[in-house]
N, C-alpha and C. Protein backbone atom coordinates (compact mmCIF):
# COMPACT_ATOMS: atom_id res chain seq x y z
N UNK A 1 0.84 -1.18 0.00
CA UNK A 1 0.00 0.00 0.00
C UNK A 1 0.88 1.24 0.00
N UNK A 2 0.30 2.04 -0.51
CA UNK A 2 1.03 3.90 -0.61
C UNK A 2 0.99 4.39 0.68
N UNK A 3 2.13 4.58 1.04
CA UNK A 3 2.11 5.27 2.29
C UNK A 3 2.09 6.89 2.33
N UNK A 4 0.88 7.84 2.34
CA UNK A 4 1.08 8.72 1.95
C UNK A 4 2.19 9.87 2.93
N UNK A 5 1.55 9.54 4.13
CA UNK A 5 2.79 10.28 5.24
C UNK A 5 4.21 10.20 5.01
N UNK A 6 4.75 8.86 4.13
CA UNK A 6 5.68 8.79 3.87
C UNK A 6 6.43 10.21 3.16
N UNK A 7 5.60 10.42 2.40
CA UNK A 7 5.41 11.03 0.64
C UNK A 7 6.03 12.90 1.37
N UNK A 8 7.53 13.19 0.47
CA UNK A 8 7.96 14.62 0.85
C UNK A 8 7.16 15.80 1.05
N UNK A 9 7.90 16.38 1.53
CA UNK A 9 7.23 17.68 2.48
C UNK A 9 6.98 18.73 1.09
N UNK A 10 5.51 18.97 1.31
CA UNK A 10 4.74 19.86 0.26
C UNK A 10 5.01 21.36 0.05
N UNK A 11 5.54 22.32 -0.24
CA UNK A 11 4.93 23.45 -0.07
C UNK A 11 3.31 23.78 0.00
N UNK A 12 3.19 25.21 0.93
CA UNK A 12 2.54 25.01 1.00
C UNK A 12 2.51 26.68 0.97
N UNK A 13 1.33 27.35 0.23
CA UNK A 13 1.52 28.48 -0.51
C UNK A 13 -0.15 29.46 -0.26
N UNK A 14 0.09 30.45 0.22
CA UNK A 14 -1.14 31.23 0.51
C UNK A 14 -1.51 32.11 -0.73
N UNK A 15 -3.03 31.37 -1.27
CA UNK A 15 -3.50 31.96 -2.12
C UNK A 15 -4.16 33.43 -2.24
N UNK A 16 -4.02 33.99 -2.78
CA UNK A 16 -4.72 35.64 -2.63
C UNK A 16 -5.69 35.72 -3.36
N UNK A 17 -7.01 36.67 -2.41
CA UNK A 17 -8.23 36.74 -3.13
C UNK A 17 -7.93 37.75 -4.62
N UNK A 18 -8.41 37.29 -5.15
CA UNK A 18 -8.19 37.89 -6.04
C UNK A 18 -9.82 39.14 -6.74
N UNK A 19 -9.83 39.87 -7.40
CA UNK A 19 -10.89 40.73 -8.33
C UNK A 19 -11.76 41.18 -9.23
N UNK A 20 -12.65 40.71 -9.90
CA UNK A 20 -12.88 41.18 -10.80
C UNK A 20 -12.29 40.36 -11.79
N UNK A 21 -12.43 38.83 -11.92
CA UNK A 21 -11.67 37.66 -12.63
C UNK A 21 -12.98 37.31 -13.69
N UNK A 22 -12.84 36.93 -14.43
CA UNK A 22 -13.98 36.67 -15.86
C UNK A 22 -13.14 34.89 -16.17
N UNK A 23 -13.95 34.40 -16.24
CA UNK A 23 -13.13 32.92 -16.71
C UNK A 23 -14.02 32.97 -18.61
N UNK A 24 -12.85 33.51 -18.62
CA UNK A 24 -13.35 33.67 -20.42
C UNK A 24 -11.77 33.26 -20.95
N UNK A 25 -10.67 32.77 -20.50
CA UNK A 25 -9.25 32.83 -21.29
C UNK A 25 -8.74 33.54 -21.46
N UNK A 26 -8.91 34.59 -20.93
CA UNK A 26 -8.07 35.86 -21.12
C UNK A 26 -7.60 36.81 -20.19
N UNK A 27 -6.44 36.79 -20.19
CA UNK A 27 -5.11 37.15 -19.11
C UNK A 27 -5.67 38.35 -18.62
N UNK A 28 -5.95 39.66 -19.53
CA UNK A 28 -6.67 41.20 -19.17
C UNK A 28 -7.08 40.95 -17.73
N UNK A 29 -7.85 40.34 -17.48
CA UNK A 29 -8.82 40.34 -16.41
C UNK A 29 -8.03 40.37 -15.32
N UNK A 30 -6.77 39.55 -15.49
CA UNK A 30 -6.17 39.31 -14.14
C UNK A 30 -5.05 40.12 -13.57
N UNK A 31 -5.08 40.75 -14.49
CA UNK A 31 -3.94 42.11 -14.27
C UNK A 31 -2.45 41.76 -13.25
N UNK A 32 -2.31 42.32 -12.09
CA UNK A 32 -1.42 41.51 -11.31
C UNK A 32 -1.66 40.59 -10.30
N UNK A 33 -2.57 40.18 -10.14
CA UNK A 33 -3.35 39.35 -9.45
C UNK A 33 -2.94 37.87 -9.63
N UNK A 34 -3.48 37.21 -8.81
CA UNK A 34 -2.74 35.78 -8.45
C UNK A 34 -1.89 35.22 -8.35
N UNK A 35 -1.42 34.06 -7.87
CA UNK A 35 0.15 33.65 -7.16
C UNK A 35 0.29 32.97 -8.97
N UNK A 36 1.56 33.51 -9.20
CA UNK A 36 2.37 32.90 -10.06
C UNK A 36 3.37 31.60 -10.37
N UNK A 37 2.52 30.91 -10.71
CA UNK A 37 3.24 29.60 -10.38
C UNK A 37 3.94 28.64 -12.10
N UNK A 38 5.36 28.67 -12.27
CA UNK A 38 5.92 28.27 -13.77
C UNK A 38 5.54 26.61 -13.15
N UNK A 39 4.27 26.15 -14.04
CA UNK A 39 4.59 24.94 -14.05
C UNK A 39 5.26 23.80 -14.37
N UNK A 40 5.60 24.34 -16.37
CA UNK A 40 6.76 23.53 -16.82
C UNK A 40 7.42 24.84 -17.54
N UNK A 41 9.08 25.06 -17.46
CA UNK A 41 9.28 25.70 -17.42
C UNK A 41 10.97 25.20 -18.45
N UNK A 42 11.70 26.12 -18.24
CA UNK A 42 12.96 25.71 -18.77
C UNK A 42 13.15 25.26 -20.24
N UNK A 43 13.69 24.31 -20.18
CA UNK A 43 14.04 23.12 -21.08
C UNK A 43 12.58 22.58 -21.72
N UNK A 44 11.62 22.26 -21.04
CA UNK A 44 10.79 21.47 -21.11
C UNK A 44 9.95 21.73 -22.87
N UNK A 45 9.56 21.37 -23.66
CA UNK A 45 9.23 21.66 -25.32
C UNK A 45 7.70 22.45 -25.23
N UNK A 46 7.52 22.39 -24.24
CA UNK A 46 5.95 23.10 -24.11
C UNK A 46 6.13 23.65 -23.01
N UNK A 47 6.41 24.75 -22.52
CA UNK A 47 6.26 25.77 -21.20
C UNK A 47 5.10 26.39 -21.11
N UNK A 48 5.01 26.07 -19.71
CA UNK A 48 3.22 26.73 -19.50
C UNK A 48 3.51 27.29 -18.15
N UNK A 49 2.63 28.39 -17.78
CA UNK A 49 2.65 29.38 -16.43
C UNK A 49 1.03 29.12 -16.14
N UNK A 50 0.67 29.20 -14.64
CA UNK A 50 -0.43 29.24 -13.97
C UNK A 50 -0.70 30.04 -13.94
N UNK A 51 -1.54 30.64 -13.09
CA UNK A 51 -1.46 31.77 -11.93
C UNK A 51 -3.18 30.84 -11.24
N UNK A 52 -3.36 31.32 -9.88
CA UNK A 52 -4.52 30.80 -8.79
C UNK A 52 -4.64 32.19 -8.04
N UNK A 53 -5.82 31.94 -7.77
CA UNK A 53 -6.19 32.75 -6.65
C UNK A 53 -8.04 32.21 -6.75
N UNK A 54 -8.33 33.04 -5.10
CA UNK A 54 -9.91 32.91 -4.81
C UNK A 54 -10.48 34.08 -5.17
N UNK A 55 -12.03 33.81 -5.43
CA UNK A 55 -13.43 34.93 -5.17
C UNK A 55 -14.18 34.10 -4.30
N UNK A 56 -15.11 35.12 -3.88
CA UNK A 56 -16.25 34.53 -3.03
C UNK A 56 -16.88 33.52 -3.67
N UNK A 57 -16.69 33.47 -5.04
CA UNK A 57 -17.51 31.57 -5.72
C UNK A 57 -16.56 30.94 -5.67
N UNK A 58 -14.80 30.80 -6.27
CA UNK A 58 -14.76 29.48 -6.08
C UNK A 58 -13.25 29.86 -6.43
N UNK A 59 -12.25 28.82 -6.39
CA UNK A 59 -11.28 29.00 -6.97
C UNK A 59 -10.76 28.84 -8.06
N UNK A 60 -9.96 30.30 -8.51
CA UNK A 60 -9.66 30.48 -9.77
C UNK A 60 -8.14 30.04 -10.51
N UNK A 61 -8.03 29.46 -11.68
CA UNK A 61 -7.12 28.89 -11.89
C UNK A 61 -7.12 29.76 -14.10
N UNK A 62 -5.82 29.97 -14.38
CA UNK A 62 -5.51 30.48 -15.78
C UNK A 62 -4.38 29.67 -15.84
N UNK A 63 -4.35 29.17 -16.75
CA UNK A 63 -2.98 28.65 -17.20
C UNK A 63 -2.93 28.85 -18.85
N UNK A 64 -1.68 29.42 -19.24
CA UNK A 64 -1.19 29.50 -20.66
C UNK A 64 0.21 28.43 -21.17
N UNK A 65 -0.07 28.20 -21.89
CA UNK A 65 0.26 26.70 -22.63
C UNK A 65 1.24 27.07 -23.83
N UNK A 66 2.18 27.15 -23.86
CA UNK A 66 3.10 27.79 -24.91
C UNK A 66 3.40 26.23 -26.09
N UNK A 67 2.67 26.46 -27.42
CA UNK A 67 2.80 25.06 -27.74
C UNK A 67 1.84 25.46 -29.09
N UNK A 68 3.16 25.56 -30.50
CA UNK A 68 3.02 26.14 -31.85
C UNK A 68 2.49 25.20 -32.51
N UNK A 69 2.11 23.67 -32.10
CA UNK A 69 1.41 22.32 -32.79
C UNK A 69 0.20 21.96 -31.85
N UNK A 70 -0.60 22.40 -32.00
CA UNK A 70 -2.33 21.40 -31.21
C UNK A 70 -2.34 20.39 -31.85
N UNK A 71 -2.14 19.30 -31.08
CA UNK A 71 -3.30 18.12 -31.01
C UNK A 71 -4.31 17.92 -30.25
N UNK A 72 -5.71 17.90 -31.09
CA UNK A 72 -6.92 17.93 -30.05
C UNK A 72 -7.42 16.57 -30.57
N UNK A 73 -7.92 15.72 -28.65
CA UNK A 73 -8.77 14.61 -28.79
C UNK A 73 -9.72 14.89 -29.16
N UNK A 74 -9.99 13.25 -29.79
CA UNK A 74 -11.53 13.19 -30.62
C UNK A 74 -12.32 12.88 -29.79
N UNK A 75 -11.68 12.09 -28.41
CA UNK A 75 -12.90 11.50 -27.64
C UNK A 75 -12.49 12.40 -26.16
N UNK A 76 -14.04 13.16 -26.00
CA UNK A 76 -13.82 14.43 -24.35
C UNK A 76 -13.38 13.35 -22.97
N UNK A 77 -13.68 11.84 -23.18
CA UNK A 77 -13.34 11.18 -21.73
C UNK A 77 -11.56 10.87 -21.95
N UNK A 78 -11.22 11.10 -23.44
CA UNK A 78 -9.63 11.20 -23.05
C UNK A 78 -8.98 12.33 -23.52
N UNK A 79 -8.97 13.62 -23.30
CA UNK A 79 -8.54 14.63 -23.38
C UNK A 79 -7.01 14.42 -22.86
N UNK A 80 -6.69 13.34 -22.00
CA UNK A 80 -5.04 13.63 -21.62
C UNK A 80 -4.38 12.81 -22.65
N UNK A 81 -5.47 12.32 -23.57
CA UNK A 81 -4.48 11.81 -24.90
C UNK A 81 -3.88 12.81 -26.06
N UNK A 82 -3.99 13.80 -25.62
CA UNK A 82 -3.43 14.85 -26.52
C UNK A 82 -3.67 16.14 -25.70
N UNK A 83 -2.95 17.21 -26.41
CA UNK A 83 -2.72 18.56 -25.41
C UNK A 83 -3.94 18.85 -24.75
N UNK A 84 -3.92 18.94 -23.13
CA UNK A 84 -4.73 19.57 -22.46
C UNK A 84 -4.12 20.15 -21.49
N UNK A 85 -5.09 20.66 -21.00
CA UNK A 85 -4.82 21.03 -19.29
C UNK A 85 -5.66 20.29 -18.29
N UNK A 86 -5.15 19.45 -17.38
CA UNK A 86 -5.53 18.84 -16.14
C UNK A 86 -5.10 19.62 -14.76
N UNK A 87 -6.62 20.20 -14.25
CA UNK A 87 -6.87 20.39 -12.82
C UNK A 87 -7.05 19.07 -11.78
N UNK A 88 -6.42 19.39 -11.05
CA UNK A 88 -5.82 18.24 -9.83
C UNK A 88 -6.73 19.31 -8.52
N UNK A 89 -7.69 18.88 -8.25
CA UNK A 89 -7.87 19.56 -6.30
C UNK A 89 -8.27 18.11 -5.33
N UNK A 90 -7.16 18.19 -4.49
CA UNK A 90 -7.32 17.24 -3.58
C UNK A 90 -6.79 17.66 -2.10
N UNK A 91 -7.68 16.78 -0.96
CA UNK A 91 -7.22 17.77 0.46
C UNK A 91 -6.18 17.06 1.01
N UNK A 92 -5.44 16.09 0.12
CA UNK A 92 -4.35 15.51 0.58
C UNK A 92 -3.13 15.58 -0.45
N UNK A 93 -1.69 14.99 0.04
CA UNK A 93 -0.81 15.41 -1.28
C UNK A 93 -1.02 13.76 -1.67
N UNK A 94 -0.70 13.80 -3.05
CA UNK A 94 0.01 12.31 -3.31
C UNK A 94 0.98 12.25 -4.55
N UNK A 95 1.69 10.93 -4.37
CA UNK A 95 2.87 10.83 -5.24
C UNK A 95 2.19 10.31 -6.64
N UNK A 96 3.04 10.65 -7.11
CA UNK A 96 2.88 9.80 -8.89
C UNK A 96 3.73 8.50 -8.69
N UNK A 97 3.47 7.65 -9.46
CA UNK A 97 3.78 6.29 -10.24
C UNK A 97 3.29 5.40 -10.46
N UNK A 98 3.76 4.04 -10.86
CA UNK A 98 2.62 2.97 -11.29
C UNK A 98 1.38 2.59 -10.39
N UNK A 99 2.08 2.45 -8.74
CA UNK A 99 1.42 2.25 -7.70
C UNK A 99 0.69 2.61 -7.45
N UNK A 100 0.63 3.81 -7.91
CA UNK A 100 -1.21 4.62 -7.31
C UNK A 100 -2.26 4.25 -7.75
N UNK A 101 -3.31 3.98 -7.43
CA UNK A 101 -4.26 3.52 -8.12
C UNK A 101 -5.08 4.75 -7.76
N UNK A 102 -5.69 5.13 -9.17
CA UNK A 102 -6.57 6.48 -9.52
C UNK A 102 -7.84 6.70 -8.52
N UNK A 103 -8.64 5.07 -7.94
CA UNK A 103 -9.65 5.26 -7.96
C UNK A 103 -9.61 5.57 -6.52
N UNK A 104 -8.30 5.29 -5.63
CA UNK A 104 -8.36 5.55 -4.68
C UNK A 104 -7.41 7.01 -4.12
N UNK A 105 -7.64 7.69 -4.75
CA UNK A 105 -7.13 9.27 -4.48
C UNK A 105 -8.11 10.05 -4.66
N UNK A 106 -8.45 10.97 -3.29
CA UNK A 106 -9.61 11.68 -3.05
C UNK A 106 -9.36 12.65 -3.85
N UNK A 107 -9.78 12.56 -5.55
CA UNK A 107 -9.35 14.12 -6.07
C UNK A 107 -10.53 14.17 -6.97
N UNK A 108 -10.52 15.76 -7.26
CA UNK A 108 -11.04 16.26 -8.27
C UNK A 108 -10.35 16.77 -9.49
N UNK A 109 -10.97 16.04 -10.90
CA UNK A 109 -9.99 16.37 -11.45
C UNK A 109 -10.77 16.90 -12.91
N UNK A 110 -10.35 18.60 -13.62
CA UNK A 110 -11.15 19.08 -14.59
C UNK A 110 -9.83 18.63 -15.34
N UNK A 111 -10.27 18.58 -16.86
CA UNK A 111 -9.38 18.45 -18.27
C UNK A 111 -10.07 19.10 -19.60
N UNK A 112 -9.31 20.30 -20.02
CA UNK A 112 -9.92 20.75 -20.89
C UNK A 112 -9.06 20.82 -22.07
N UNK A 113 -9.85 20.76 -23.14
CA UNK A 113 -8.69 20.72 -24.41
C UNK A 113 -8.78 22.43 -24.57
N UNK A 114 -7.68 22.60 -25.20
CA UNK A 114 -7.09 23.75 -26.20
C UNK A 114 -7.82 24.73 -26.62
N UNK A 115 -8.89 23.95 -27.30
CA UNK A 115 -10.00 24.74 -28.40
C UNK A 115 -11.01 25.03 -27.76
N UNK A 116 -11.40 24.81 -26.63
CA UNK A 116 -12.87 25.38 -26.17
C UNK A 116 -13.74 24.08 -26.16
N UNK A 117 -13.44 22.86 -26.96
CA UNK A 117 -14.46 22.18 -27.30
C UNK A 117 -14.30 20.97 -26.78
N UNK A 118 -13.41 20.77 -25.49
CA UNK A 118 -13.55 19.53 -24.78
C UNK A 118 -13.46 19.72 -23.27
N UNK A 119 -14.70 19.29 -22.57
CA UNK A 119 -14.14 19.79 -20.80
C UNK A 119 -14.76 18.41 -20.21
N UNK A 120 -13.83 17.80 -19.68
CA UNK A 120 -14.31 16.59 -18.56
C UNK A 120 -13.51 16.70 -17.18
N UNK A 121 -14.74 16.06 -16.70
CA UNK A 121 -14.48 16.04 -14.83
C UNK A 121 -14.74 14.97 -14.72
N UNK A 122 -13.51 14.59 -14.25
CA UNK A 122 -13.36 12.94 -13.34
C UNK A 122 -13.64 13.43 -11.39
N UNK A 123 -14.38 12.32 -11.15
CA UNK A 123 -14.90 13.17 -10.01
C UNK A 123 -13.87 11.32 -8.81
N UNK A 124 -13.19 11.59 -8.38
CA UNK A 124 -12.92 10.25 -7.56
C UNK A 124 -13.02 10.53 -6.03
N UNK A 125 -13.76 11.60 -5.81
CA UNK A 125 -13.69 12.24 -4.23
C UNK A 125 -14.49 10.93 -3.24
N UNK A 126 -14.52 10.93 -2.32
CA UNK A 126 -14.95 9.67 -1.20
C UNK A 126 -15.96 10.92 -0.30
N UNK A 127 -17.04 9.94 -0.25
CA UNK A 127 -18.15 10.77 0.84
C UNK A 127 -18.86 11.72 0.41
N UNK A 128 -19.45 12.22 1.18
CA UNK A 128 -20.41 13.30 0.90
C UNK A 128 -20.71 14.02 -0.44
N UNK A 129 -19.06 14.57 -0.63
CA UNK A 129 -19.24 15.29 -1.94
C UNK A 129 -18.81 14.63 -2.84
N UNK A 130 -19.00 13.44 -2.95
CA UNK A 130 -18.30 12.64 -4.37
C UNK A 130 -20.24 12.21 -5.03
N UNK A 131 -21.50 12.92 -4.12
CA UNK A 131 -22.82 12.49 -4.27
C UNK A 131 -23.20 14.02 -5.26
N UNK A 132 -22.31 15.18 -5.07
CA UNK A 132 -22.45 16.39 -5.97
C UNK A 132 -22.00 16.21 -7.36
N UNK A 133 -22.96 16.89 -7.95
CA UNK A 133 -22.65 17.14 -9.58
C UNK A 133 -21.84 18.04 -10.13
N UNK A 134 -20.58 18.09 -10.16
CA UNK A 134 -19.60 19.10 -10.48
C UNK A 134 -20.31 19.89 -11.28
N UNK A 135 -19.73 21.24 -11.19
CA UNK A 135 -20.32 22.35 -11.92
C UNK A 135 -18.98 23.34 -12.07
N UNK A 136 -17.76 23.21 -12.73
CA UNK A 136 -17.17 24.12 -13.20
C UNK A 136 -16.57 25.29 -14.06
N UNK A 137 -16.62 26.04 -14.28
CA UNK A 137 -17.31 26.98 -14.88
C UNK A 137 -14.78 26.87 -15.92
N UNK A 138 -15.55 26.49 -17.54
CA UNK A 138 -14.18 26.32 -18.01
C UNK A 138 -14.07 27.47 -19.41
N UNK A 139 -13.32 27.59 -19.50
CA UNK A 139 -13.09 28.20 -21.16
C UNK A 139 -11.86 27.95 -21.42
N UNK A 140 -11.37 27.61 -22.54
CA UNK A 140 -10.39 27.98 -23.22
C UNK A 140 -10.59 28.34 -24.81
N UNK A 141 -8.83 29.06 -24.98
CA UNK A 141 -8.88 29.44 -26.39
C UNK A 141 -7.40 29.36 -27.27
N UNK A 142 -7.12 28.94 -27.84
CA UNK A 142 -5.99 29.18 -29.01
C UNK A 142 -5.61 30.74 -29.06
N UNK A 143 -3.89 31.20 -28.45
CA UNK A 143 -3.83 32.33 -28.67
C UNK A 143 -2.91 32.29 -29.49
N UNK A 144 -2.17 32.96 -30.17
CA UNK A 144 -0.45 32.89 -30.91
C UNK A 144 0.56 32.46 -30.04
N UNK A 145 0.96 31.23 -30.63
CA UNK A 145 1.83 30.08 -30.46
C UNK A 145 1.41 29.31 -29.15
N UNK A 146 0.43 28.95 -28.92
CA UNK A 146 -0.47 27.99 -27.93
C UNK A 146 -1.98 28.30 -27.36
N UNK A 147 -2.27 28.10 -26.03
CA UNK A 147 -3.38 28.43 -26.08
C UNK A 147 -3.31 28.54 -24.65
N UNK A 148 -5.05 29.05 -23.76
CA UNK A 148 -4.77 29.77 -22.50
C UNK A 148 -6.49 28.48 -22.13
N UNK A 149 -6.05 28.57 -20.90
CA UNK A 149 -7.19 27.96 -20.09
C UNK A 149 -7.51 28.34 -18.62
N UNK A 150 -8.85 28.93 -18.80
CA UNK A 150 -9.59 29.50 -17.39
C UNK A 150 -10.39 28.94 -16.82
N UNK A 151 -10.34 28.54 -15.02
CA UNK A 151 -11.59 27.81 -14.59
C UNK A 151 -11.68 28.63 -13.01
N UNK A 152 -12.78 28.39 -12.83
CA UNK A 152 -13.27 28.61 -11.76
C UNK A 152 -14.59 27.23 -10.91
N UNK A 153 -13.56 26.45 -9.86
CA UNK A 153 -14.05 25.65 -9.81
C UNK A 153 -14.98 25.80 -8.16
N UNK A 154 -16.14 26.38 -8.05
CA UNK A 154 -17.06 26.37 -6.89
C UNK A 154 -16.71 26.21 -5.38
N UNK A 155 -17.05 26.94 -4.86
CA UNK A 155 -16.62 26.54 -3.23
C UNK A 155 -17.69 25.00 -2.92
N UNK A 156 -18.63 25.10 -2.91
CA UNK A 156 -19.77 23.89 -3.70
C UNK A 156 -19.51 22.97 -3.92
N UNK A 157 -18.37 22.94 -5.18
CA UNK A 157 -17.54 21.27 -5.22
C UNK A 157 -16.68 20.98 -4.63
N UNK A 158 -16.06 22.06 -3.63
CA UNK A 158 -15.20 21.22 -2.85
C UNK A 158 -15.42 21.25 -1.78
């Protein structure tokens, strides 16, 4: 079994409310607002930047996707078979590798393609709220040389 206590020490990072946020894909809105976080960065062939923060509905998440070739899935239940973005919210940390088994990690998880035209929620939460109907509010869009993705996922679903 996964020992999660095992599993290294997390940062752990205070989000700022943030203003006047529109989840339409587009950066304008967010002016200097939210914690800045390089997710893949460097070296890596596709560099993408976050940024998070809260409103009184829910928490907000933008990420831009630097990436001059789209491939978009044909089928919305596998969007991580080609470029997306995957939201991860879970109230615990956990590790990656073969060992994990998906069904038992309390997470919520949105995936949206590129173009606007694919959004799925894998819901694997335990209890109470794994009986709620996700409701996250997604957009994305294709900007010059990749594309941007906005969500705002409910105080509600989590």
């Amino acid at each position: 079994s996964l020992d999660l206590l095992a599993a290294p020490e997390v940062p752990v990072f205070d989000l700022p409310r943030v203003e006047g946020i529109n989840v339409d894909a587009e950066e304008s809105s967010w002016a200097d607002q939210g914690l800045r976080v390089p997710v893949l960065s460097g070296d890596d062939p596709f560099p993408a930047q976050a940024r998070v923060g809260w409103d009184d509905r829910g928490l907000l998440i933008l990420v831009t996707v630097h990436d001059e070739t789209l491939e978009i899935a044909e089928n919305p239940g596998a969007l991580y078979e080609a470029d997306s973005v995957e939201i991860f919210v879970s109230p615990v940390h956990h590790t990656s590798g073969p060992k994990v088994e998906y069904e038992n990690r309390d997470v919520y998880q949105v995936l949206c393609a590129p173009d606007g035209n694919g959004i799925y929620v894998y819901d694997s939460r335990v209890g109470a709220k794994k009986a709620l109907t996700p409701t996250p509010e997604v957009r994305s869009q294709k900007i010059p040389g990749g594309y941007q993705v906005a969500a705002r996922i409910p105080w509600a679903d989590l």
